[in-house]
Protein backbone atom coordinates (compact mmCIF):
# COMPACT_ATOMS: atom_id res chain seq x y z
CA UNK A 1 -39.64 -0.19 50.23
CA UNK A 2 -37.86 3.00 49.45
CA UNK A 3 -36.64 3.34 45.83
CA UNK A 4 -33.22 5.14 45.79
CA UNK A 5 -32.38 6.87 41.88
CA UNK A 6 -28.90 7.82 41.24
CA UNK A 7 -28.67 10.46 39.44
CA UNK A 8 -24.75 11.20 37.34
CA UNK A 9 -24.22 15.37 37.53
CA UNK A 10 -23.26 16.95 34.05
CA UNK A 11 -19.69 17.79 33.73
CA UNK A 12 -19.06 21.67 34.98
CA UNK A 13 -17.28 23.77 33.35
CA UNK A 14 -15.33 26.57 35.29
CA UNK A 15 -13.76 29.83 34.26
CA UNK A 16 -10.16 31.32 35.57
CA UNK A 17 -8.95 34.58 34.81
CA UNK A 18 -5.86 35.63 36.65
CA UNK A 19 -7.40 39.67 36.96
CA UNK A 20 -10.88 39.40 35.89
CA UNK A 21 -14.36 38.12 37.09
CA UNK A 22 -14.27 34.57 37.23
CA UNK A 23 -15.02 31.56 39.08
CA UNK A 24 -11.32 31.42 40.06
CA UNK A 25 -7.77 33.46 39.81
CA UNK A 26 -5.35 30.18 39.45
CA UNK A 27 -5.31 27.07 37.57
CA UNK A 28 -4.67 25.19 40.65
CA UNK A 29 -7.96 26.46 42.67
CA UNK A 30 -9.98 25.07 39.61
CA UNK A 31 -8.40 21.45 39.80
CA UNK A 32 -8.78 21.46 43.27
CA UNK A 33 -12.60 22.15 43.30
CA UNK A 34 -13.08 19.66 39.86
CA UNK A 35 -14.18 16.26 39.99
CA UNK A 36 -13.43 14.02 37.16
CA UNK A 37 -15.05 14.75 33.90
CA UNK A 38 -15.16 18.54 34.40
CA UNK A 39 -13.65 21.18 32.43
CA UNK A 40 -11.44 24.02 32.91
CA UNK A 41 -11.63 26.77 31.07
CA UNK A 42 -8.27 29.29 31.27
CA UNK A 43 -8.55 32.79 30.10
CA UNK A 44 -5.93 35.06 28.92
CA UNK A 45 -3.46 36.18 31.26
CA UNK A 46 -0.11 35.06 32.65
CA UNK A 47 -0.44 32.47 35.48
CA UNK A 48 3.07 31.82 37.44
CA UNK A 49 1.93 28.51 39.04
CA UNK A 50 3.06 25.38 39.27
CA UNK A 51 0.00 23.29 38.53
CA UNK A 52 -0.38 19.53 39.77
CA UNK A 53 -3.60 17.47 37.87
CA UNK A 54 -4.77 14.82 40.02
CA UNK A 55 -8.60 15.00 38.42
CA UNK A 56 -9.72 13.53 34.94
CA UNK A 57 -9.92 17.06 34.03
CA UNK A 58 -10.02 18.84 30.91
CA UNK A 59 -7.83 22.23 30.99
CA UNK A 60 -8.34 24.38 28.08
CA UNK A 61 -6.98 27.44 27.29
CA UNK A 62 -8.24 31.21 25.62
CA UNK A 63 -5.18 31.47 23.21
CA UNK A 64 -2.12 29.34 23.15
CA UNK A 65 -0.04 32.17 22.32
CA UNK A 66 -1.60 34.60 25.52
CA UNK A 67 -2.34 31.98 27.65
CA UNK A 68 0.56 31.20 29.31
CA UNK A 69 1.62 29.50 32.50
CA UNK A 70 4.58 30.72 33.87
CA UNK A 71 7.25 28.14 36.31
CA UNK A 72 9.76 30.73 37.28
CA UNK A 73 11.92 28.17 36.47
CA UNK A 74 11.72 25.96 39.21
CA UNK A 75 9.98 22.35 39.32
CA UNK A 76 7.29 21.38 36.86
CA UNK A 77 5.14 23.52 35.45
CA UNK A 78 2.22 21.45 35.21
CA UNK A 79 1.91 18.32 36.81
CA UNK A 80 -0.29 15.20 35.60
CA UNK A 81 -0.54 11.99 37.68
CA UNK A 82 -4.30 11.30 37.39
CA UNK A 83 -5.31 9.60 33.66
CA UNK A 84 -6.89 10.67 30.82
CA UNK A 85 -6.03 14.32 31.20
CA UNK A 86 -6.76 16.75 28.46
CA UNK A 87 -4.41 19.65 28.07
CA UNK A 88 -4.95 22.27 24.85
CA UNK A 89 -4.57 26.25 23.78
CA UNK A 90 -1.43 27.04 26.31
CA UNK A 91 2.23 28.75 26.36
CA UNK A 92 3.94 26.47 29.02
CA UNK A 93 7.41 28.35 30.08
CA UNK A 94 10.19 28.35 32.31
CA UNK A 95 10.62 25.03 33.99
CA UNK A 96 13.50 24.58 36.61
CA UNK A 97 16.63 23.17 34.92
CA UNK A 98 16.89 19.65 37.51
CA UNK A 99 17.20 16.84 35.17
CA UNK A 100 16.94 14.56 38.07
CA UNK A 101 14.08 16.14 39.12
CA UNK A 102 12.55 15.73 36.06
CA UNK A 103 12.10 19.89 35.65
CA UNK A 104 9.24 20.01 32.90
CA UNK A 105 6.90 21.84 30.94
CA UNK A 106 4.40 19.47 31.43
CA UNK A 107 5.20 16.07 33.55
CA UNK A 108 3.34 12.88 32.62
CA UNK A 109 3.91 10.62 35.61
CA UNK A 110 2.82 7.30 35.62
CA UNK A 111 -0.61 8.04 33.70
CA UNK A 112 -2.33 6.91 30.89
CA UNK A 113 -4.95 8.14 28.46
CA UNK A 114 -3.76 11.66 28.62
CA UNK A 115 -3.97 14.35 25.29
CA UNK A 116 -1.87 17.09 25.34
CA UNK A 117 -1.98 18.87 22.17
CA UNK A 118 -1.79 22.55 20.47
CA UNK A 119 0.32 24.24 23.20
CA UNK A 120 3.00 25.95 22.86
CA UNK A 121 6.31 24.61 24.94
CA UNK A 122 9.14 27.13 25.42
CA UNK A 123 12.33 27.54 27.62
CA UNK A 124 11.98 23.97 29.91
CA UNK A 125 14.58 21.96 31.13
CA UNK A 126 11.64 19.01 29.65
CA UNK A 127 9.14 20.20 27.57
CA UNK A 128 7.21 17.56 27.66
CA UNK A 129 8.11 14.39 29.86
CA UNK A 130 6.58 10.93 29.73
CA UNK A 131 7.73 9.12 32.97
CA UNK A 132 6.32 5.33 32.93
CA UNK A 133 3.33 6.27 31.33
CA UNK A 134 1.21 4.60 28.81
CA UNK A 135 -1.37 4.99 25.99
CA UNK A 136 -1.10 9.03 25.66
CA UNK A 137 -1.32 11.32 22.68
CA UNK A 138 1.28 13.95 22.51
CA UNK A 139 0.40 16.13 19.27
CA UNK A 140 0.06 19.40 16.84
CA UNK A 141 2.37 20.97 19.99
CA UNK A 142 4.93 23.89 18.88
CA UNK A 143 8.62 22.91 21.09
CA UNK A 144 10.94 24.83 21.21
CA UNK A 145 13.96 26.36 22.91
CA UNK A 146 14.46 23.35 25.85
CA UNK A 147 16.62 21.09 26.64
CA UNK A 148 14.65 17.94 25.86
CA UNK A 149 11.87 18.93 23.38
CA UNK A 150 9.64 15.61 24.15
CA UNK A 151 11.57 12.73 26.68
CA UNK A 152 10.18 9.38 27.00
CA UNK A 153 11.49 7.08 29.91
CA UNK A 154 10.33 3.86 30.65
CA UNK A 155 6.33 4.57 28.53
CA UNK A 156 4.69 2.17 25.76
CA UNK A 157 2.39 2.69 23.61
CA UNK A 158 2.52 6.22 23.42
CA UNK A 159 1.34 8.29 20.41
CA UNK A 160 3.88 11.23 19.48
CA UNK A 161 2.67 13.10 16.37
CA UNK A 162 2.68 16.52 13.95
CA UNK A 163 4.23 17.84 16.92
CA UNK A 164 7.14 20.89 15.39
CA UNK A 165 10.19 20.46 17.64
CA UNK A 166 13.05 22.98 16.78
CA UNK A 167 16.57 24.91 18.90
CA UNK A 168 16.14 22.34 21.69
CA UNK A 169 19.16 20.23 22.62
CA UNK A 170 17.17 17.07 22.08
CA UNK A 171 14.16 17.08 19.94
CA UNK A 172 12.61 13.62 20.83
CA UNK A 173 13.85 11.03 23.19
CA UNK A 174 13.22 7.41 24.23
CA UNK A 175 14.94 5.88 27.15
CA UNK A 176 14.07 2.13 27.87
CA UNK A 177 10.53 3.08 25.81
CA UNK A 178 8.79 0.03 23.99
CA UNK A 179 6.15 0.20 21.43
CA UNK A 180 5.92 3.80 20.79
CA UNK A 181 4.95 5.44 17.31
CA UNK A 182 6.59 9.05 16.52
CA UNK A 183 4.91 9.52 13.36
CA UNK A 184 4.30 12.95 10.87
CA UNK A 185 6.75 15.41 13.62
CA UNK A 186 8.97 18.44 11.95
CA UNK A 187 12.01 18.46 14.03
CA UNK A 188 14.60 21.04 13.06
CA UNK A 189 17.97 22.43 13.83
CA UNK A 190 18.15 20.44 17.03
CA UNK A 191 21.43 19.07 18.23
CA UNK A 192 19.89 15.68 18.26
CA UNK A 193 16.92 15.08 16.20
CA UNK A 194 15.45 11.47 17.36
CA UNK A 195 17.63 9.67 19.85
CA UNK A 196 16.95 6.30 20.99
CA UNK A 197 18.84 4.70 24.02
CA UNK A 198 17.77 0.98 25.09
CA UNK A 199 14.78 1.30 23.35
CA UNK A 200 13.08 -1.32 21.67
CA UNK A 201 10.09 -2.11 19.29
CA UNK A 202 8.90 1.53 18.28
CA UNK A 203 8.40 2.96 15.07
CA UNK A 204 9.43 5.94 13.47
CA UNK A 205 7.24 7.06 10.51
CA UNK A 206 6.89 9.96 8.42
CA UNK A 207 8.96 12.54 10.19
CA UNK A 208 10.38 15.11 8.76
CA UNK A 209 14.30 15.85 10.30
CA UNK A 210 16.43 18.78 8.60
CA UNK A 211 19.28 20.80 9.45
CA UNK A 212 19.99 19.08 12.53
CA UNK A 213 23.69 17.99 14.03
CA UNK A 214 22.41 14.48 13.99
CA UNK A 215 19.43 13.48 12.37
CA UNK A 216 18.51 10.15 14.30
CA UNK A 217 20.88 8.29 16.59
CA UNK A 218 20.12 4.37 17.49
CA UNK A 219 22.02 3.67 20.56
CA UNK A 220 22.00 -0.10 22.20
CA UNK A 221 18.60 0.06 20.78
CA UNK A 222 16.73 -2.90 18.34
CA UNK A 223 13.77 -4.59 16.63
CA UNK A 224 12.88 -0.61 15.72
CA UNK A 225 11.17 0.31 12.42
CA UNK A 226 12.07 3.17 10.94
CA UNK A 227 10.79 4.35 7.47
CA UNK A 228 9.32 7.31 5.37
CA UNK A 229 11.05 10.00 6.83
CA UNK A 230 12.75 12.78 5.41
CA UNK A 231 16.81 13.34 6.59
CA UNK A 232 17.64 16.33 4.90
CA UNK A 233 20.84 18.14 5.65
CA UNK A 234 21.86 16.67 8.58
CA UNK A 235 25.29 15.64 9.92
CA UNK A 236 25.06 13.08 10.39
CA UNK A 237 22.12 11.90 8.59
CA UNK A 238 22.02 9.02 11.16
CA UNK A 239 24.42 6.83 13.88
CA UNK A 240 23.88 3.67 14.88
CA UNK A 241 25.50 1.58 17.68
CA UNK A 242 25.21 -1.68 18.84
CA UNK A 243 21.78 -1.75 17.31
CA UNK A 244 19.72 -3.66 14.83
CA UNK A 245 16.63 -2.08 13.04
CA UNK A 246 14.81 -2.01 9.89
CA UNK A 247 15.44 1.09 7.97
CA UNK A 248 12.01 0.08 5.53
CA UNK A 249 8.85 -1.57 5.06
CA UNK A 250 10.14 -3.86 2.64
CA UNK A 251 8.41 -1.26 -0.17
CA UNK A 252 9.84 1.81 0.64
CA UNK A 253 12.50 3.33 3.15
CA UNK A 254 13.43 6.53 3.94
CA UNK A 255 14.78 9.78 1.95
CA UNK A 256 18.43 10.72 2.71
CA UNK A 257 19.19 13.65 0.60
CA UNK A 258 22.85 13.28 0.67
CA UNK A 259 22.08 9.69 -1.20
CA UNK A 260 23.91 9.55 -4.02
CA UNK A 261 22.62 6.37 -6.18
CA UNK A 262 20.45 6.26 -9.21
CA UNK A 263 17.42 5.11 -10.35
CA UNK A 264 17.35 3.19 -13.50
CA UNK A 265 16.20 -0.44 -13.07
CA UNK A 266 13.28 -0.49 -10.41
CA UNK A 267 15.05 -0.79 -7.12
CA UNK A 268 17.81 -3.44 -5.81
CA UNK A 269 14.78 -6.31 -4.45
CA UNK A 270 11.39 -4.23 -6.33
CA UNK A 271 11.04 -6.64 -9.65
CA UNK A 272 10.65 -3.81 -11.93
CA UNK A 273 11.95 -2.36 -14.59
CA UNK A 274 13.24 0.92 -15.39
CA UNK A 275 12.48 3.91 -12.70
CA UNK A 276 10.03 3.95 -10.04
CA UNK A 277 10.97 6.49 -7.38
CA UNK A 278 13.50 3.72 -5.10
CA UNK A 279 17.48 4.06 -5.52
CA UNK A 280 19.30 0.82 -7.31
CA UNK A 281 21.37 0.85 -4.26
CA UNK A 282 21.17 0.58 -0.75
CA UNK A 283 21.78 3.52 1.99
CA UNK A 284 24.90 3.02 4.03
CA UNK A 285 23.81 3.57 8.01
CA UNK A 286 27.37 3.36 9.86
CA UNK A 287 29.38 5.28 11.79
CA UNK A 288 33.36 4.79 10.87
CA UNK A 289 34.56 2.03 12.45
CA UNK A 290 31.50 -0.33 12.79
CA UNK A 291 32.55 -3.76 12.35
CA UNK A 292 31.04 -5.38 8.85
CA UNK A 293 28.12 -7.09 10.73
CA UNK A 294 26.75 -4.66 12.40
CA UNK A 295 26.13 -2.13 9.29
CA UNK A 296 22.74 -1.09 9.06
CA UNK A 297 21.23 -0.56 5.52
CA UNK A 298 18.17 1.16 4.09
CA UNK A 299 17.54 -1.13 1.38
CA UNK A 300 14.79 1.12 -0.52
CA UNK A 301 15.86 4.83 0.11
CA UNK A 302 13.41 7.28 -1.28
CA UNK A 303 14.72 9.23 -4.30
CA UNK A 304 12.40 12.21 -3.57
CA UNK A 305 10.50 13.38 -0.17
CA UNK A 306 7.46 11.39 0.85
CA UNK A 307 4.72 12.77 1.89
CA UNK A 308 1.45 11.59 3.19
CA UNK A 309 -1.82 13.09 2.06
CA UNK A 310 -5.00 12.71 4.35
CA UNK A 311 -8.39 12.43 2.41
CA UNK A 312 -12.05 11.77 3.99
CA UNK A 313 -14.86 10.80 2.32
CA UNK A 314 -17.87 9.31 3.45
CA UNK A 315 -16.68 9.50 7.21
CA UNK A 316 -13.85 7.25 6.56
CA UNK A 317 -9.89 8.36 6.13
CA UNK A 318 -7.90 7.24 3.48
CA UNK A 319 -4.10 7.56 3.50
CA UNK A 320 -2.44 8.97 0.24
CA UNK A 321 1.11 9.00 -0.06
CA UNK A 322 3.32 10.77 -2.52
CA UNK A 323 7.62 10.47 -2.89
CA UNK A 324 8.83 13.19 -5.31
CA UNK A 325 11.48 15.38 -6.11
CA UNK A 326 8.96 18.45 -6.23
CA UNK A 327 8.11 20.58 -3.49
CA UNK A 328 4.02 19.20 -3.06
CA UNK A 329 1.68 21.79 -1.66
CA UNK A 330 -2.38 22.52 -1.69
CA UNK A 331 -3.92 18.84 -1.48
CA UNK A 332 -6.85 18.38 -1.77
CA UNK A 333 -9.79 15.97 -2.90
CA UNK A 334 -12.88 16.13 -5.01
CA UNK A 335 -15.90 14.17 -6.11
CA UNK A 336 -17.54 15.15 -9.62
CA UNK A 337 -20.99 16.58 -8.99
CA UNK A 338 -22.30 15.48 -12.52
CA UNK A 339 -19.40 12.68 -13.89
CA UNK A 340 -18.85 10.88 -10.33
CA UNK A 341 -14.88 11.25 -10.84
CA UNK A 342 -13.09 11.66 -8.02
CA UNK A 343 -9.76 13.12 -8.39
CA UNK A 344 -6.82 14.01 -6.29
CA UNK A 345 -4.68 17.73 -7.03
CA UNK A 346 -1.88 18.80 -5.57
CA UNK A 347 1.33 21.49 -7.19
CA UNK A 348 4.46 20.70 -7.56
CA UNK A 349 7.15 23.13 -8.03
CA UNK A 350 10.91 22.28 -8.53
CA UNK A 351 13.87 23.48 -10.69
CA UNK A 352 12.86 24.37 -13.98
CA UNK A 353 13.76 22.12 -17.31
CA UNK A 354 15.25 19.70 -14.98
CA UNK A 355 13.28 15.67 -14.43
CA UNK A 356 10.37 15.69 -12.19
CA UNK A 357 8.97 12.49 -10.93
CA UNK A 358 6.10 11.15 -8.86
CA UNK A 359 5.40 8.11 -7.29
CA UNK A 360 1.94 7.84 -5.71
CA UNK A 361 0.34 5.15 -3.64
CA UNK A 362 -3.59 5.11 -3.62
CA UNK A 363 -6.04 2.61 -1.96
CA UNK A 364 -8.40 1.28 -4.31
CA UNK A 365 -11.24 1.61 -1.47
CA UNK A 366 -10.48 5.44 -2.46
CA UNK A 367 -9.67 5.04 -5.94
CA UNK A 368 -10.47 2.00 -7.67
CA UNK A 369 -11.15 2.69 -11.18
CA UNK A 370 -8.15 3.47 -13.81
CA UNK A 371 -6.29 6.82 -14.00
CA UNK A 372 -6.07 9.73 -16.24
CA UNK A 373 -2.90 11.89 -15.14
CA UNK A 374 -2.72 15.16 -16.25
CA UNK A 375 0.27 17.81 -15.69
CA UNK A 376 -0.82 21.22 -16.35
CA UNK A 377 -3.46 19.99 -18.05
CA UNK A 378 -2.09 17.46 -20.40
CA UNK A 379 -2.33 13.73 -20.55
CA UNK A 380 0.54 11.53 -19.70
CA UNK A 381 0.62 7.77 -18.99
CA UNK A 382 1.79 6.66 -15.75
CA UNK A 383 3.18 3.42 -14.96
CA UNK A 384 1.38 1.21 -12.57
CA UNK A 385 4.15 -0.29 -10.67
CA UNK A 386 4.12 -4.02 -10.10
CA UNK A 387 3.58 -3.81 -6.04
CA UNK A 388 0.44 -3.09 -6.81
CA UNK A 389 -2.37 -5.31 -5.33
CA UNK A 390 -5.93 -5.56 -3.86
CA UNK A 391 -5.57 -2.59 -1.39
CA UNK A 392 -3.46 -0.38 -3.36
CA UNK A 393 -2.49 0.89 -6.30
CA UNK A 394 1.20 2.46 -7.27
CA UNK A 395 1.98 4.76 -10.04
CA UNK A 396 5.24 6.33 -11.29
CA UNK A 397 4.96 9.38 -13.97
CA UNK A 398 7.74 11.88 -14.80
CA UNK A 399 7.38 15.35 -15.76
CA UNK A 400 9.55 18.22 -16.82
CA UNK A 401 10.28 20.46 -13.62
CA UNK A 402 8.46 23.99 -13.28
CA UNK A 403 4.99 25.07 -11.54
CA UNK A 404 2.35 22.48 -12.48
CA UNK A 405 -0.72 20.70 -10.89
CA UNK A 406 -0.84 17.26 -11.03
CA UNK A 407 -4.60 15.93 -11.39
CA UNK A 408 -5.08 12.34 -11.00
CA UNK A 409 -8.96 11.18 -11.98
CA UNK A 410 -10.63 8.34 -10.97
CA UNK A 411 -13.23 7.61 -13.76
CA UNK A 412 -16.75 5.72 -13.40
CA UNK A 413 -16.95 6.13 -17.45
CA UNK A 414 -13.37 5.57 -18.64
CA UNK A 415 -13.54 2.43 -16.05
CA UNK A 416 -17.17 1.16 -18.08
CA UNK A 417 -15.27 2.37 -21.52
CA UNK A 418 -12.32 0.08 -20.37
CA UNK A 419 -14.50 -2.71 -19.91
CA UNK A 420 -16.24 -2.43 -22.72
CA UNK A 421 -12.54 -2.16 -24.75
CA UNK A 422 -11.88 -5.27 -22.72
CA UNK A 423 -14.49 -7.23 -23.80
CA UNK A 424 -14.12 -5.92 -27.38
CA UNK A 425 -10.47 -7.02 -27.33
CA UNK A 426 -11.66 -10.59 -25.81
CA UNK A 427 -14.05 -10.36 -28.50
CA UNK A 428 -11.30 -9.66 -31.39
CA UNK A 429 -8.89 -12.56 -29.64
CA UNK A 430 -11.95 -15.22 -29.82
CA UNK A 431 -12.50 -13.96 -33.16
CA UNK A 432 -9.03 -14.57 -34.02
CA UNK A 433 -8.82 -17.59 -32.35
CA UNK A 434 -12.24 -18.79 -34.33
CA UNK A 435 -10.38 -18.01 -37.44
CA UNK A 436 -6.79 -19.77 -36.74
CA UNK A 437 -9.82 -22.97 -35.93
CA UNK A 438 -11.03 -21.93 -39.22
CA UNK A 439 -8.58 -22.05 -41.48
CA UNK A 440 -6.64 -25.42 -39.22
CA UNK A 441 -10.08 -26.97 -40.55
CA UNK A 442 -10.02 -25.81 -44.14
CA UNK A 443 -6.52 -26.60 -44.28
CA UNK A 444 -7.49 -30.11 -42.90
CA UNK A 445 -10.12 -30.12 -45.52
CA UNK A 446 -7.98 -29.34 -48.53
CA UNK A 447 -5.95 -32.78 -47.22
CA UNK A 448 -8.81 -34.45 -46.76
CA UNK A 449 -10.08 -33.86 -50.12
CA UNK A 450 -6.64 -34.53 -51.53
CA UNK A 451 -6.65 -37.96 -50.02
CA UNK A 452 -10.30 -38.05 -51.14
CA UNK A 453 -8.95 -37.67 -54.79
CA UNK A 454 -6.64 -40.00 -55.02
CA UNK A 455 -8.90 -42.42 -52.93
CA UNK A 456 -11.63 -41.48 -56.06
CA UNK A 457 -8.74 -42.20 -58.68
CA UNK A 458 -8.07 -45.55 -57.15
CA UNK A 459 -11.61 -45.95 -56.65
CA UNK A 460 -11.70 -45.97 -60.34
CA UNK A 461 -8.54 -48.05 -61.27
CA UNK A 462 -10.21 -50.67 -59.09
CA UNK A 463 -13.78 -50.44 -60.83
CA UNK A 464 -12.28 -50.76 -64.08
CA UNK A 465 -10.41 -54.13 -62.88
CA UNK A 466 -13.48 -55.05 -61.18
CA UNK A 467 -15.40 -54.37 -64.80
CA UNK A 468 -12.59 -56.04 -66.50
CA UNK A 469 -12.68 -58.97 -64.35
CA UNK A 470 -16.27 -59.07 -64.09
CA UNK A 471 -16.70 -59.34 -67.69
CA UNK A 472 -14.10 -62.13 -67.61
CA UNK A 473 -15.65 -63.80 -65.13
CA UNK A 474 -19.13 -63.53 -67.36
CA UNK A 475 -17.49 -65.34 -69.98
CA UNK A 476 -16.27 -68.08 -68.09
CA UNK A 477 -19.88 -68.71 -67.01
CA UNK A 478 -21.24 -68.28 -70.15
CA UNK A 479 -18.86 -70.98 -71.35
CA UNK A 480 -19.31 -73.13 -68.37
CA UNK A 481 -22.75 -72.98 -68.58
CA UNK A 482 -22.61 -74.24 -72.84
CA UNK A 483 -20.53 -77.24 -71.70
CA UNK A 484 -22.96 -77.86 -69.02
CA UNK A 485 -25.22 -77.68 -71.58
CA UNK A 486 -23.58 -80.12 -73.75
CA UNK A 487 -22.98 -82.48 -71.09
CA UNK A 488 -26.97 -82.75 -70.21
CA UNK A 489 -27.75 -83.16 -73.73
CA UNK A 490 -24.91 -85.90 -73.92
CA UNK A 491 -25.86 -87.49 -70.66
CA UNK A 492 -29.77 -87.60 -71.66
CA UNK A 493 -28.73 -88.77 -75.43
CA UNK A 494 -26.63 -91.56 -73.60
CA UNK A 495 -29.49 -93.23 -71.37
CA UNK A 496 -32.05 -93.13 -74.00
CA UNK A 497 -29.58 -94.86 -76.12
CA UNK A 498 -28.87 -97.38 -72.70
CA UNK A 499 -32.36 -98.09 -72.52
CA UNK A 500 -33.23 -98.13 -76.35
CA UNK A 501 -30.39 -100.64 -76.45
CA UNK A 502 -31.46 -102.67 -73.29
CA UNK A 503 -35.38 -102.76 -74.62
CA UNK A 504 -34.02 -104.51 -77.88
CA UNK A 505 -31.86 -106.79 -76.36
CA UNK A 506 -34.66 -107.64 -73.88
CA UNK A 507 -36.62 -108.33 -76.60
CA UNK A 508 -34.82 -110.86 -78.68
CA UNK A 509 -33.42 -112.73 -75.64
CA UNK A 510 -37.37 -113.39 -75.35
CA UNK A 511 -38.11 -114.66 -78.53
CA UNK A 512 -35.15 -117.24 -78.76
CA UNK A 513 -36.81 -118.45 -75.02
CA UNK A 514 -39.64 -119.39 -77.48
């Protein structure tokens, strides 16, 4: 019987150059001699193609900045309708300027699994276009200078993140997109920041939108989540029409830096009191006009940026988030070598003498023990906020406002020294408690033996009657017992005399007889 072995060839790798020695000239002679899994690697040159990925290829590029592929402005400039696509380390320019035609830096048709990231996407009609595509990572990508930065139409589940979108008409776009996260992007001095049109179930996290005509606009769009992003200087901040969304995570919403509340007494619905980094007020999200019910609110708006802080330890990622009215810059993490204490630094820099506050939300996987804050070096006590729980811990400190770092530390031996001051204190309460027993019983005791007096004093009152009556009663039987007396010797005195009496009568009846 013959034995057939199938054996799976290694990925290849090939090499373009556009003048060089190479395994081929263009982009599109590589794709075209690929099979799925291989890799494409682009040197750098300019390459005026227009480049159509059918393959599960890779396609990497030299240097994003001399890499470039050029589309003469017509059609797309790259192509993808095969899946899980990996495009990285390009310029992509000059698309055609077709809207219909969906003219794009790079066009994502009806494709999943595809990663396009650290590219460089200038001067498109699109720059990059999701058309019915799912389940596709669009990140760390510079955009600028089209019409659309990044357009979504009819895609789900579609990762858009840390991408910097700026001078495009339209940063980032959703048309009839569900279930899309556009999380940690810088969009600035766009026409339209974010725009969402019939759009529903996404969430928008962590962005941060400045100098922009309009930060965010919600059009016929609901069920969206939008929350920890910065809208700074924007104009509007954000328009909403016919649309219903929630502006927060029930914690904590957004920063709007033309908010003009305060923060005294913990937030409008946060149970605390005094400050703690949310406005006492809600953020008004209206255009003029909008009928009363249709007013969207951010019910927790930030009173400083947020930011979110990455830390890895151990191979896992923990998620640190900060909302201040400092400018935060140089994270970064660190383990003791010789106490264990891990502790988390960043700066802050603001307006000098003025308040400085931060508000900092740790996961006590990372951090579990208590915290020692120092500012420039010196101890202050934070608050722990009460929205703390079993997977995180929150805590507000305030500062005067210059150039500091902020060190917050984690200790093994503060956390053992608590303990031990916990016990101690249980220790003093019990103590305490014993002595509150103690002196309940001696005061008991002091009743007691003033009852016992008194009982001892009647005690005595009675004895003496009893003596008194005793002696009484000895009398009485002493006397009873003499006229007993009496009476025996009376009674015995009587029979003798009875019988003496009888004998002689006995006697002389007898002798008359004879």
């Amino acid at each position: 019987m013959e034995r057939r072995i199938s054996v799976k060839a290694s990925p290849t790798t090939w090499t373009v150059d556009d003048d060089g020695a190479a395994d081929f000239n263009t982009i599109q002679e590589a794709v075209n001699q690929a099979t799925s899994g291989d890799r494409i690697f682009v040197r750098i040159g300019i390459y005026y193609e227009h480049v159509i990925i059918n393959k599960s290829v890779s396609l990497i590029g030299e240097n994003t900045d001399s890499t470039i592929v050029d589309g003469n402005e017509t059609g797309s400039v790259i192509s993808i309708t095969a899946n899980s696509v990996s495009i990285e380390g390009f310029t992509i320019k000059r698309s055609g300027l077709l809207a219909n035609e969906y003219d794009s830096g790079i066009f994502v048709d009806h494709s999943s699994g595809n990663n396009i990231s650290h590219n460089t996407i200038t001067d498109n009609y699109y720059g990059i276009s999701l058309y019915s595509s799912a389940n596709n990572l669009v990140s760390e990508n510079t955009i600028t200078d089209n019409y659309y930065g990044i357009s979504l139409y009819s895609s789900a589940n579609n990762l858009v993140s840390e991408n910097t979108i700026t001078d495009n008409y339209y940063g980032i776009s959703l048309y009839s997109s569900v279930n899309n996260l556009v999380s940690e992007n810088t969009i600035t001095n766009n026409e339209y920041g974010i725009s969402l049109y019939s759009s529903v179930n996404n969430i928008v996290s962590e962005n941060t939108i400045t100098d922009n005509d309009y930060g965010i606009i919600v059009f016929d769009s609901s069920t969206n989540v939008i929350f920890h992003n910065n809208f700074v200087n924007n104009d509007p901040q954000a328009y909403s029409y016919n649309s219903i969304n929630v502006w927060d995570n029930g914690k904590e919403g957004n920063y709007w830096s033309d908010y003009t509340g305060v923060d005294l007494y913990g937030g409008p619905y946060q149970n605390e009191t005094g400050s703690d980094g949310i406005g006492d007020s809600a953020y008004i999200i209206t255009p003029p006009g909008t009928p009363i019910g249709s007013i969207q609110f951010d019910y927790y708006p930030l009173m400083g940026m947020f930011y979110h802080l990455t830390v890895t330890l151990k191979r896992e990622t923990y998620h640190v988030t900060v909302i201040c009215n400092s400018t935060i810059s140089e994270f970064r993490f660190e383990v003791g070598a010789e106490t264990g204490n891990k502790i988390i630094r960043f700066n802050v820099t603001g307006k000098d003498d003025t308040a400085g506050f931060c508000r900092v939300g740790i996961p006590t996987d990372l951090m579990d023990y208590p915290q020692i804050v120092l500012v420039s070096g010196e101890e202050i006590v934070p608050t722990l906020l009460g929205i703390s729980n079993e997977t995180h811990l929150y805590l507000y400190f305030t500062y005067v406002q210059n150039s500091h770092i902020i060190a917050i530390i984690s200790s093994k031996t503060l956390h053992i020294y608590n303990q031990l001051l916990d016990k101690n204190v249980k220790l003093q309460m019990d103590l305490q408690d014993l002595n509150a027993k103690h002196y309940d019983l001696l005061s008991k005791y002091n009743i007691l033996l003033g009852n016992y007096s008194q009982f001892q004093e009647s005690y005595n009152e009675l004895n003496n009657s009893y003596q008194e009556h005793l002696s009484d009663y000895s009398r009485n039987v002493h006397n009873v017992r003499s006229l007993m007396y009496i009476f025996a010797a009376s009674t015995v005195i009587f029979i003798i005399s009875t019988i003496y009496l009888s004998k002689n009568a006995h006697a002389s009846k007898s002798k008359a007889l004879k």
